[in-house]
Protein backbone atom coordinates (compact mmCIF):
# COMPACT_ATOMS: atom_id res chain seq x y z
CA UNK A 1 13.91 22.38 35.18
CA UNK A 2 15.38 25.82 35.23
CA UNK A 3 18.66 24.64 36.19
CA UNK A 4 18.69 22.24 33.14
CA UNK A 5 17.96 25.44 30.53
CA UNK A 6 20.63 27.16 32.17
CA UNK A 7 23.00 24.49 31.94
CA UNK A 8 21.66 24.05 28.08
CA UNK A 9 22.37 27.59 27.58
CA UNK A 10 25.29 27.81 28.68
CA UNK A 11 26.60 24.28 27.32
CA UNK A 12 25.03 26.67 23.79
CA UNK A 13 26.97 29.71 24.47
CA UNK A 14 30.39 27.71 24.70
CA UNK A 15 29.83 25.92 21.35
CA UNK A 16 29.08 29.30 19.78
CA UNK A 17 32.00 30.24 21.26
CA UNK A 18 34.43 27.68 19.94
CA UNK A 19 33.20 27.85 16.85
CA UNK A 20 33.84 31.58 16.95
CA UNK A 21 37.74 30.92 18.09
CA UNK A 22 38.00 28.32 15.24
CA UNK A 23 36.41 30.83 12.10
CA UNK A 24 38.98 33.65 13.70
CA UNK A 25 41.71 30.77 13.23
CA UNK A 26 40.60 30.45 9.51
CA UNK A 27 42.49 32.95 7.03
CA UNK A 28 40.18 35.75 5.54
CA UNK A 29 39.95 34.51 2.02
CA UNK A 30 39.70 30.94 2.65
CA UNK A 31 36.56 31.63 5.30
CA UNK A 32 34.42 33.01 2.75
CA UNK A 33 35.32 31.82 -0.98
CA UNK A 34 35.90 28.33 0.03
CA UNK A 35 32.39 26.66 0.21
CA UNK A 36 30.51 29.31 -1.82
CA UNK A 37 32.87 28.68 -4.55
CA UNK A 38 32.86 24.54 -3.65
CA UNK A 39 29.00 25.30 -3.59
CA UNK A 40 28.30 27.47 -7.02
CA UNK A 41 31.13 25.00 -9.07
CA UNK A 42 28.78 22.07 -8.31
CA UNK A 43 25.59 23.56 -8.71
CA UNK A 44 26.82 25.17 -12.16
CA UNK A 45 28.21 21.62 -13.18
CA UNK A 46 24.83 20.29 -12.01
CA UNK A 47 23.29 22.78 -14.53
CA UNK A 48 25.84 22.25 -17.26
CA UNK A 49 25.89 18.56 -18.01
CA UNK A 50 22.12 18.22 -16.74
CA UNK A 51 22.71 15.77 -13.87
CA UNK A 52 19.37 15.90 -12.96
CA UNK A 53 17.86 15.84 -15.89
CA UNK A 54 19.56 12.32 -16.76
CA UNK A 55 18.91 10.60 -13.27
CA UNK A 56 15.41 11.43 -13.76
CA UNK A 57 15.63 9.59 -17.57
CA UNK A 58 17.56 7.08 -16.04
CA UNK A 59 14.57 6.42 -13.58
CA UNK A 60 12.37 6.99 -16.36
CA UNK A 61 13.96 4.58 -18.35
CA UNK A 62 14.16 1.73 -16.29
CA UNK A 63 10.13 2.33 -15.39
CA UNK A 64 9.82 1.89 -18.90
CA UNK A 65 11.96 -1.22 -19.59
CA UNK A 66 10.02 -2.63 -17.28
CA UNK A 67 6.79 -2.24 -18.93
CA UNK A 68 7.85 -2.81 -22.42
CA UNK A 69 9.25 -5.93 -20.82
CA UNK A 70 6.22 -6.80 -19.46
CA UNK A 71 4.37 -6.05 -22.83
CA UNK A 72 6.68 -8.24 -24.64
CA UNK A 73 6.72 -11.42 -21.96
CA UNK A 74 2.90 -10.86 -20.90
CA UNK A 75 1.21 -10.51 -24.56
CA UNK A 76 3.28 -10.74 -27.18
CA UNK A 77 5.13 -13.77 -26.88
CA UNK A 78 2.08 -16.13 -25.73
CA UNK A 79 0.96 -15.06 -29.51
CA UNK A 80 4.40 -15.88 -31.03
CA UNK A 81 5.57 -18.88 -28.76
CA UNK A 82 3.09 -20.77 -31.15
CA UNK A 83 5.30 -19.76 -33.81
CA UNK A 84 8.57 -20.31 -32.61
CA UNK A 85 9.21 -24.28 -32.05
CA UNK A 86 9.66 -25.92 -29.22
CA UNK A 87 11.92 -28.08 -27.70
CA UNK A 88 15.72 -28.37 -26.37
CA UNK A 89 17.36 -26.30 -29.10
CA UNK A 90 17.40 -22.98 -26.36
CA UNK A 91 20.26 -25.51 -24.75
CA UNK A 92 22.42 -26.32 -27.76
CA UNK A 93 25.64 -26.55 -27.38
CA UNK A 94 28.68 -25.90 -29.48
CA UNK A 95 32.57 -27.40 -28.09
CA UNK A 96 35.64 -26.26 -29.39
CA UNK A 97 37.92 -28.15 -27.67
CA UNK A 98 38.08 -26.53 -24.28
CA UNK A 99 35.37 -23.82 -25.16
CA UNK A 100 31.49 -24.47 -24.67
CA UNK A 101 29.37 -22.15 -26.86
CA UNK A 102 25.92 -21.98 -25.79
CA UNK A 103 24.37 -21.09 -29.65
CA UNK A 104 20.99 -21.91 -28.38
CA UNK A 105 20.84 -19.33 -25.64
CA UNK A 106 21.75 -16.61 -27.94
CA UNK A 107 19.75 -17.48 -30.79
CA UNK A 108 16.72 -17.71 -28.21
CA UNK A 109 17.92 -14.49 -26.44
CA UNK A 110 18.23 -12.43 -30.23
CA UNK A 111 14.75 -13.61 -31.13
CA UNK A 112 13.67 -11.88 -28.04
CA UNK A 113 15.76 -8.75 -28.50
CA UNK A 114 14.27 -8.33 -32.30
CA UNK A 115 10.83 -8.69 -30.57
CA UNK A 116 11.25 -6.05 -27.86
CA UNK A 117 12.75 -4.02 -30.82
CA UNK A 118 10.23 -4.14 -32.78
CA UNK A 119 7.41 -3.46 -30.23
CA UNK A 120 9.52 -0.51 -29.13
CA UNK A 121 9.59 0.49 -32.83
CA UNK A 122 5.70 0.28 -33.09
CA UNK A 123 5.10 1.96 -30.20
CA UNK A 124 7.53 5.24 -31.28
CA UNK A 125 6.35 5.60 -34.61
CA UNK A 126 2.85 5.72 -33.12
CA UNK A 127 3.81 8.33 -30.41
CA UNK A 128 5.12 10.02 -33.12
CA UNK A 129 2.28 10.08 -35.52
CA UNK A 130 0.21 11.13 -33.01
CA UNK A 131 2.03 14.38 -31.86
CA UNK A 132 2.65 14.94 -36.01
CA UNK A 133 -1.14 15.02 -35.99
């Protein structure tokens, strides 16, 4: 066991030795300004454009799409679907010559953009009443 921390130690002493002979190999102003400089530069442009402060909305954000999304498919649109009528007109079609435009899927894919916008709407303007208050 000893003879295993002595060859550790030593095995130790020779890296802190080369890495010694390599820093004395590295000009003076490079050694220190380098990654200080590298390290300050990125921490100020962290600070500037806050980086941190938009991945966190980003998270944020998608948390939330996911719930309004869930709002929208899990109790608003079993009380519109009623509405809205049924039937193969989500698939229509539209050929120009060699061009296929699929009319229906848009149509049925605005309809459900207005409604998220609209329940995103509703729910603002009552976050906002409520901190007016």
């Amino acid at each position: 066991m000893a003879n295993l921390k002595e060859r550790m130690n030593k095995h130790k002493v020779a890296i802190q030795e080369s890495r010694k002979k390599i820093r004395e190999k590295i000009p003076e102003g490079i050694k220190k300004k380098v990654p200080h400089k590298f390290a300050k530069d990125f921490r100020e442009f962290l600070r500037e454009y806050k980086i941190v402060g938009l991945a966190i909305a980003f998270v944020v954000g998608a948390a939330a799409n996911q719930l309004v999304k869930s709002l929208v498919d899990n109790i608003v649109m079993p009380l519109i679907n009623p509405l809205i009528p049924s039937g193969t007109w989500q698939q229509a079609v539209l050929r120009l010559g060699p061009f296929l435009l699929s009319w229906g899927k848009f149509l049925s894919d605005f309809i459900y953009f207005a409604i998220v916008a609209l329940v995103i709407f509703i729910i603002v303007k009552k976050l906002l009443q409520s901190e007016k208050k």
